[in-house]
PDB file of N, CA and C in Angstrom:
ATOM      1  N   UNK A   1      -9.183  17.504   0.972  1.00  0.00           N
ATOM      2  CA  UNK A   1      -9.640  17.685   2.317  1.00  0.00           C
ATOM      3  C   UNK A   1      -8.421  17.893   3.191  1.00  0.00           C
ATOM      4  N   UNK A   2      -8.635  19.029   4.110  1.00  0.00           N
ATOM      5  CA  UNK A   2      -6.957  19.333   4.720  1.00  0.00           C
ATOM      6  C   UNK A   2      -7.700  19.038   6.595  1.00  0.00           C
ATOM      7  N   UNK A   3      -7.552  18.221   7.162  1.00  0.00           N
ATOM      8  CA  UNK A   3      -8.075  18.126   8.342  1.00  0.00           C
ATOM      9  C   UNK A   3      -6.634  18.445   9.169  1.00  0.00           C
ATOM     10  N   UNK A   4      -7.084  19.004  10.395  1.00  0.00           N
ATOM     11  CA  UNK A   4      -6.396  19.859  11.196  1.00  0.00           C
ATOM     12  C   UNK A   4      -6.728  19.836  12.625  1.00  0.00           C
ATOM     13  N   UNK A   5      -6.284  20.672  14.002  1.00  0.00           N
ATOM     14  CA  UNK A   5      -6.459  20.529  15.045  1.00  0.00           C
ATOM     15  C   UNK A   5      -6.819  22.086  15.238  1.00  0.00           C
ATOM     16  N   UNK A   6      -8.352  22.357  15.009  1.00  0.00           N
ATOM     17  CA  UNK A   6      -8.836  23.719  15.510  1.00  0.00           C
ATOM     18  C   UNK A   6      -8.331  24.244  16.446  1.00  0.00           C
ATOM     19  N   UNK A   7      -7.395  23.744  17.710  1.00  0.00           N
ATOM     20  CA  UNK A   7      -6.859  24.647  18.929  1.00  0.00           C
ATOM     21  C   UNK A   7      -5.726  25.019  18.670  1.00  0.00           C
ATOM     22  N   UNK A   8      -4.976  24.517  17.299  1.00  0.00           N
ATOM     23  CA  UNK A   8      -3.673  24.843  17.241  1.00  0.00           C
ATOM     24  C   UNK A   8      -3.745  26.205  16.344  1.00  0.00           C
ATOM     25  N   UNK A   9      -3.351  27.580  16.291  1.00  0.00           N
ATOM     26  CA  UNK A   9      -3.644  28.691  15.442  1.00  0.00           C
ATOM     27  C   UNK A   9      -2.572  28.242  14.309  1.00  0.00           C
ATOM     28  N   UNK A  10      -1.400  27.779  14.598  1.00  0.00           N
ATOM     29  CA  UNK A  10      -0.258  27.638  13.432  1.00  0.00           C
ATOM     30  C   UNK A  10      -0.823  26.942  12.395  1.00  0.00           C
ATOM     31  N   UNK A  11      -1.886  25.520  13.144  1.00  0.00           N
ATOM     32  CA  UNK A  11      -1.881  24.621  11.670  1.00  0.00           C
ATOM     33  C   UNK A  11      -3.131  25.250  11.090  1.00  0.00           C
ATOM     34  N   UNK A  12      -3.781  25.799  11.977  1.00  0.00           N
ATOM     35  CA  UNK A  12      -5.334  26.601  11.165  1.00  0.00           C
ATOM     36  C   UNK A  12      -4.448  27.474  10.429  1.00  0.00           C
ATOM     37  N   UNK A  13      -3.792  28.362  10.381  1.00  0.00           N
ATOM     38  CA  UNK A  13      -3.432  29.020   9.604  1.00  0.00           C
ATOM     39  C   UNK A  13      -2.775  28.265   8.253  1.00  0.00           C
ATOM     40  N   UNK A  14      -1.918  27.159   8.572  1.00  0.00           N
ATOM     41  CA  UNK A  14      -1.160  26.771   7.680  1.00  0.00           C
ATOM     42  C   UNK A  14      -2.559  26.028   6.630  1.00  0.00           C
ATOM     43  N   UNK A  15      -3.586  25.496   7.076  1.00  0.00           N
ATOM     44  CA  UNK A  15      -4.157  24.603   6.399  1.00  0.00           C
ATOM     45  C   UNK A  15      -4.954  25.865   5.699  1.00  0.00           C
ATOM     46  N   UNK A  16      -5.501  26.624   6.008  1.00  0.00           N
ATOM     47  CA  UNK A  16      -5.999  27.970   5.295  1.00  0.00           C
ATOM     48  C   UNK A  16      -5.365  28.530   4.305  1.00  0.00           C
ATOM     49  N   UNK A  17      -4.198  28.767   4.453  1.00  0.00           N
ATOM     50  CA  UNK A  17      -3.085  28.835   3.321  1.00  0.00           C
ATOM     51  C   UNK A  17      -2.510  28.175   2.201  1.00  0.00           C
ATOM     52  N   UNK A  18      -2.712  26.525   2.409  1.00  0.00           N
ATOM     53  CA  UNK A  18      -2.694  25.481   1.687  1.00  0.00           C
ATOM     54  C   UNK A  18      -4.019  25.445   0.728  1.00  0.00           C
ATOM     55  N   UNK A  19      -5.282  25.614   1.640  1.00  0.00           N
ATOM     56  CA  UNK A  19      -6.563  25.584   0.788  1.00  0.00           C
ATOM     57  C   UNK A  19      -6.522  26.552   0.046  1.00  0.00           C
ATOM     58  N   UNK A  20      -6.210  27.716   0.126  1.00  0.00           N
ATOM     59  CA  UNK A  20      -6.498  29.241  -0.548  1.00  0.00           C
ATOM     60  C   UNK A  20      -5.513  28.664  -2.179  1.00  0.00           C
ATOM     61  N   UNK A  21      -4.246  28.282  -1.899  1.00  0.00           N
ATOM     62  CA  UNK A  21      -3.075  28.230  -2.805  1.00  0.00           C
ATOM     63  C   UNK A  21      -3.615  27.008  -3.710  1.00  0.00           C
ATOM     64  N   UNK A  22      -4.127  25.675  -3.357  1.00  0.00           N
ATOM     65  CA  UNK A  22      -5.147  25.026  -4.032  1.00  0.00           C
ATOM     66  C   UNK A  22      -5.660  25.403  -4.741  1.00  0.00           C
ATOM     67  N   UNK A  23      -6.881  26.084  -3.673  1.00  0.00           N
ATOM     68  CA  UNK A  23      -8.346  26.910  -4.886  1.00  0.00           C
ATOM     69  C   UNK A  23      -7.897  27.687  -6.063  1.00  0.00           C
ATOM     70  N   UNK A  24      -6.732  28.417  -5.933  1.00  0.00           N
ATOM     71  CA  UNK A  24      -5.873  29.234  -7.102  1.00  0.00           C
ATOM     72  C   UNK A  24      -6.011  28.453  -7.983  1.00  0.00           C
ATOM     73  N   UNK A  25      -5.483  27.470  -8.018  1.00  0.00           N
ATOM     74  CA  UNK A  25      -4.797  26.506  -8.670  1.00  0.00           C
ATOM     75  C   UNK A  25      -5.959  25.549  -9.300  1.00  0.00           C
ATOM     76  N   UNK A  26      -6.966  26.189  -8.857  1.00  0.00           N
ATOM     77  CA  UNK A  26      -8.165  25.149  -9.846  1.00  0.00           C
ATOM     78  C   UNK A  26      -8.487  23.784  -9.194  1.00  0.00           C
ATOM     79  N   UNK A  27      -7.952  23.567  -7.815  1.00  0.00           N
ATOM     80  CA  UNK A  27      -7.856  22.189  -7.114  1.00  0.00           C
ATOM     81  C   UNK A  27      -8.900  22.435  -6.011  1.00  0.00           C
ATOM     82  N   UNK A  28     -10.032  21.786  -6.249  1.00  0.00           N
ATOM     83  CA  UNK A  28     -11.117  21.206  -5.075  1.00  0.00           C
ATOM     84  C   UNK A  28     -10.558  21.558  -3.672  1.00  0.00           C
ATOM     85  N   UNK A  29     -10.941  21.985  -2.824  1.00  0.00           N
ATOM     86  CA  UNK A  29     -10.314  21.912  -1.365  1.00  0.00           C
ATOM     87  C   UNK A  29     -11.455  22.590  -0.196  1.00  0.00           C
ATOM     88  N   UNK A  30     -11.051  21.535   0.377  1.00  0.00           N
ATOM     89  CA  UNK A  30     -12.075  22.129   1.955  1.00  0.00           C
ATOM     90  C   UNK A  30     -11.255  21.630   2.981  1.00  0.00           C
ATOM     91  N   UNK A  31     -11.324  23.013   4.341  1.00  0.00           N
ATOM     92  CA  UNK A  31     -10.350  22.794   5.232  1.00  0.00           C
ATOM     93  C   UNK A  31     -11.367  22.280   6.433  1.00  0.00           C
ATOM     94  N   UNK A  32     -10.783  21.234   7.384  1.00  0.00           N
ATOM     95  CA  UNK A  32     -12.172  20.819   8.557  1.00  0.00           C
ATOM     96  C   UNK A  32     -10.897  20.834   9.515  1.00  0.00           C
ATOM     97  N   UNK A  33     -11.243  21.856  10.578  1.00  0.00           N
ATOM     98  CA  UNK A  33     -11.028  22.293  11.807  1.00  0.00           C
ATOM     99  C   UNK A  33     -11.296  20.880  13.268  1.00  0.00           C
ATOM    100  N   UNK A  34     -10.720  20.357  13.097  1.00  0.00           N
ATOM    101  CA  UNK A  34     -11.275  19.163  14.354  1.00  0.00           C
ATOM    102  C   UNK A  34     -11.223  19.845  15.848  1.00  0.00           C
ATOM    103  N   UNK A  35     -12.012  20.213  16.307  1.00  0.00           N
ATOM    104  CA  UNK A  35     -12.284  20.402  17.816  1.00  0.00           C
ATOM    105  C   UNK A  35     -12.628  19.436  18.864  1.00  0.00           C
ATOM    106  N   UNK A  36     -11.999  19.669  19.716  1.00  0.00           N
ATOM    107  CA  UNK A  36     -11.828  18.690  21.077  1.00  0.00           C
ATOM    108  C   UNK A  36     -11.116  17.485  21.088  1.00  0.00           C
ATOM    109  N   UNK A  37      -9.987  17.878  20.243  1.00  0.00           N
ATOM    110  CA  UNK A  37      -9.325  16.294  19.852  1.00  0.00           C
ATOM    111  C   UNK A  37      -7.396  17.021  19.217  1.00  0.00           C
ATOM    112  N   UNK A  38      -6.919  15.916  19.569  1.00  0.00           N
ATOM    113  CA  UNK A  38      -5.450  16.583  19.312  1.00  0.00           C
ATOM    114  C   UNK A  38      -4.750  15.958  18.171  1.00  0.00           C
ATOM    115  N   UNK A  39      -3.163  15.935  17.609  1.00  0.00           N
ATOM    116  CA  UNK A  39      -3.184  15.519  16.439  1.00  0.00           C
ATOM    117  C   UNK A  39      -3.146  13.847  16.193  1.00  0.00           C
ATOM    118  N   UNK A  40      -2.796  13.139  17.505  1.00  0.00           N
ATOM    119  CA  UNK A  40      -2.910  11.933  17.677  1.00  0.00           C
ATOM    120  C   UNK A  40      -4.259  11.050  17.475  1.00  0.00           C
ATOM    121  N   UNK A  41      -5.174  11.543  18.149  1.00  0.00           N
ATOM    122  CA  UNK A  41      -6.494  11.782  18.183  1.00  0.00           C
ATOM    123  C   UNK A  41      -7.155  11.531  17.247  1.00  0.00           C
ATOM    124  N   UNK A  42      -7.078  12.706  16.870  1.00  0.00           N
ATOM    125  CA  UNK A  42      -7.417  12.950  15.103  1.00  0.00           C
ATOM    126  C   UNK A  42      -7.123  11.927  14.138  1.00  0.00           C
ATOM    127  N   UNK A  43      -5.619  11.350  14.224  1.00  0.00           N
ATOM    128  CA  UNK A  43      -5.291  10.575  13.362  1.00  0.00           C
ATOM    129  C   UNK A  43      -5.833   8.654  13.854  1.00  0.00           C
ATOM    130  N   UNK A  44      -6.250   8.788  15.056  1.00  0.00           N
ATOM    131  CA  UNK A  44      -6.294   7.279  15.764  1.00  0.00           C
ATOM    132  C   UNK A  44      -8.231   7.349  15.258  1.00  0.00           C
ATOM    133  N   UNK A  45      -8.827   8.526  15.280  1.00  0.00           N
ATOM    134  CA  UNK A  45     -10.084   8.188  15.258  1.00  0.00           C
ATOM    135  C   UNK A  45     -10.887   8.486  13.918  1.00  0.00           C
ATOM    136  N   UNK A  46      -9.749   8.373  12.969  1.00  0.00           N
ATOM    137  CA  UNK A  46      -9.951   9.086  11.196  1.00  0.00           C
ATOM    138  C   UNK A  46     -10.467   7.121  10.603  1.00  0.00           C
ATOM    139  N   UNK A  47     -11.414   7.292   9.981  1.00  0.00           N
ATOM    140  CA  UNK A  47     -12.182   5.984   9.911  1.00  0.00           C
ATOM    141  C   UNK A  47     -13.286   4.878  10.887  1.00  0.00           C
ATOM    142  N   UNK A  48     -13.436   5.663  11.901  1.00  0.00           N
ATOM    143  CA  UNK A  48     -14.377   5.218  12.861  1.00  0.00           C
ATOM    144  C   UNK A  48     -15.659   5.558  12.795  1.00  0.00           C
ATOM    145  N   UNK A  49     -16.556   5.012  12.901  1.00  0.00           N
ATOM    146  CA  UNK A  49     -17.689   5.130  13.272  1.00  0.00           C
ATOM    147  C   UNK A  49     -18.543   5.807  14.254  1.00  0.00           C
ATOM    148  N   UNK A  50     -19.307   7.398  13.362  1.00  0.00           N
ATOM    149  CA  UNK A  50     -19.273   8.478  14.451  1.00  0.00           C
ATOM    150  C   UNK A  50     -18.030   9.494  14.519  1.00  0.00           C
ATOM    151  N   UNK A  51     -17.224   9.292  13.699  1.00  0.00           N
ATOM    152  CA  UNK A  51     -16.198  10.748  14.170  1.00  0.00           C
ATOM    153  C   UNK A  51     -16.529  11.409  13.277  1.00  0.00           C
ATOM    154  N   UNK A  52     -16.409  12.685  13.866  1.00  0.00           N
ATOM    155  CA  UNK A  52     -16.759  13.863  13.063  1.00  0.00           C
ATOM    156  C   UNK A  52     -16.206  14.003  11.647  1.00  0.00           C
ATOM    157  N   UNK A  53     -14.640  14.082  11.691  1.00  0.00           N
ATOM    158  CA  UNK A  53     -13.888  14.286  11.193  1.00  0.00           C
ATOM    159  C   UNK A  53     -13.382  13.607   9.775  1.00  0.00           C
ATOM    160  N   UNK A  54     -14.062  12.136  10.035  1.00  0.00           N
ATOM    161  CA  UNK A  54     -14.698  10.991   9.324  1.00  0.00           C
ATOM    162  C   UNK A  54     -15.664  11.454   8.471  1.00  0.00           C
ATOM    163  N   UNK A  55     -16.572  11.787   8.795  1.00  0.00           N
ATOM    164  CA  UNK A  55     -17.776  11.779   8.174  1.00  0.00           C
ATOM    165  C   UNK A  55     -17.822  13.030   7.545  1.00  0.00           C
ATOM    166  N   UNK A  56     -16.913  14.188   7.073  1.00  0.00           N
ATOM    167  CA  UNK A  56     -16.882  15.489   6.312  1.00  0.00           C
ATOM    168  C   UNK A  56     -15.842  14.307   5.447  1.00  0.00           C
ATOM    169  N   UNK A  57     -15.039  13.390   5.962  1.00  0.00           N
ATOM    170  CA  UNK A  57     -13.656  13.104   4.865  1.00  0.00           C
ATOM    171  C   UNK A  57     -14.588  12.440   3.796  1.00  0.00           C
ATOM    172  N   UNK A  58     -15.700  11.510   4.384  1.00  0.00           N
ATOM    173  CA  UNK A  58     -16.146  10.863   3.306  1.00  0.00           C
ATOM    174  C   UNK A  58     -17.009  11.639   2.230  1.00  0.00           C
ATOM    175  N   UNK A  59     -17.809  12.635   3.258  1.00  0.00           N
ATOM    176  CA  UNK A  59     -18.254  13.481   2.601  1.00  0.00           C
ATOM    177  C   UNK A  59     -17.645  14.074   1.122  1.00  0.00           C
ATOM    178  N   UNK A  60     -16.685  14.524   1.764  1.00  0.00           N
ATOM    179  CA  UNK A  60     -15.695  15.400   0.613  1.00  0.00           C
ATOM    180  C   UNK A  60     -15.595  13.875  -0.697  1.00  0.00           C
ATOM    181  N   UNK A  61     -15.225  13.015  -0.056  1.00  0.00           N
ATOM    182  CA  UNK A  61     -15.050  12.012  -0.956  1.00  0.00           C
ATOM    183  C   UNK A  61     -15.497  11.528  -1.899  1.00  0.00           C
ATOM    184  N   UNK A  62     -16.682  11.848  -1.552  1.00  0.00           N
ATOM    185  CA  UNK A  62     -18.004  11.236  -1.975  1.00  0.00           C
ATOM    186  C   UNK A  62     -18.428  12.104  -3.194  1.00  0.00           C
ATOM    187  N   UNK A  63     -18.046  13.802  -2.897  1.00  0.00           N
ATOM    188  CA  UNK A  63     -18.366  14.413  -4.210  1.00  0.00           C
ATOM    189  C   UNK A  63     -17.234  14.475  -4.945  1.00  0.00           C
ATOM    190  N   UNK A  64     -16.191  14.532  -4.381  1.00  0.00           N
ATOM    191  CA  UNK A  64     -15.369  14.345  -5.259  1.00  0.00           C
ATOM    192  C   UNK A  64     -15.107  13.672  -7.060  1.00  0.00           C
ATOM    193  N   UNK A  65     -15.823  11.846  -6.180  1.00  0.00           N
ATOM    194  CA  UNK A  65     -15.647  10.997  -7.367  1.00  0.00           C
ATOM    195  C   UNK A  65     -16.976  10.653  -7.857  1.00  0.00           C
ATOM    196  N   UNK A  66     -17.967  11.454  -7.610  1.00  0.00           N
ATOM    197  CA  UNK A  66     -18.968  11.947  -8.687  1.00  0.00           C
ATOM    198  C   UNK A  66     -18.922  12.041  -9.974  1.00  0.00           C
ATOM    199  N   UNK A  67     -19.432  11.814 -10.790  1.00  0.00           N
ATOM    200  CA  UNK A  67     -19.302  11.475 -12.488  1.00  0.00           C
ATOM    201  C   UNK A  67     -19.786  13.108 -12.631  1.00  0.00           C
TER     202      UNK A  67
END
């Protein structure tokens, strides 16, 4: 899971680039764009209850360690 700050174009790009070079590579990956929130943000409200950004991480998580 590559979470990011949708207003920034550098890290959307960079995290797009990271996922693509992954997927090559046979490695699981999904990129989540966080909107309306900055990189502080993002990182202060990653495990809370109700954040968006949260709830795709667990998501991803969740299939991940699927049998």
């Amino acid at each position: 899971m590559i979470l990011h700050v949708a207003a920034n174009p550098q890290t959307t790009d960079q995290a797009l680039r990271l996922a693509a070079v992954l997927k090559e590579g046979g490695v699981s990956a999904k990129v989540l764009g966080a909107k309306d929130t900055d990189h502080s943000r993002l990182n202060d409200n990653l495990g809370l209850a109700g954040d968006p950004a949260t709830k795709e991480l667990f998501e991803f998580v969740d299939r991940a360690v699927q049998p």
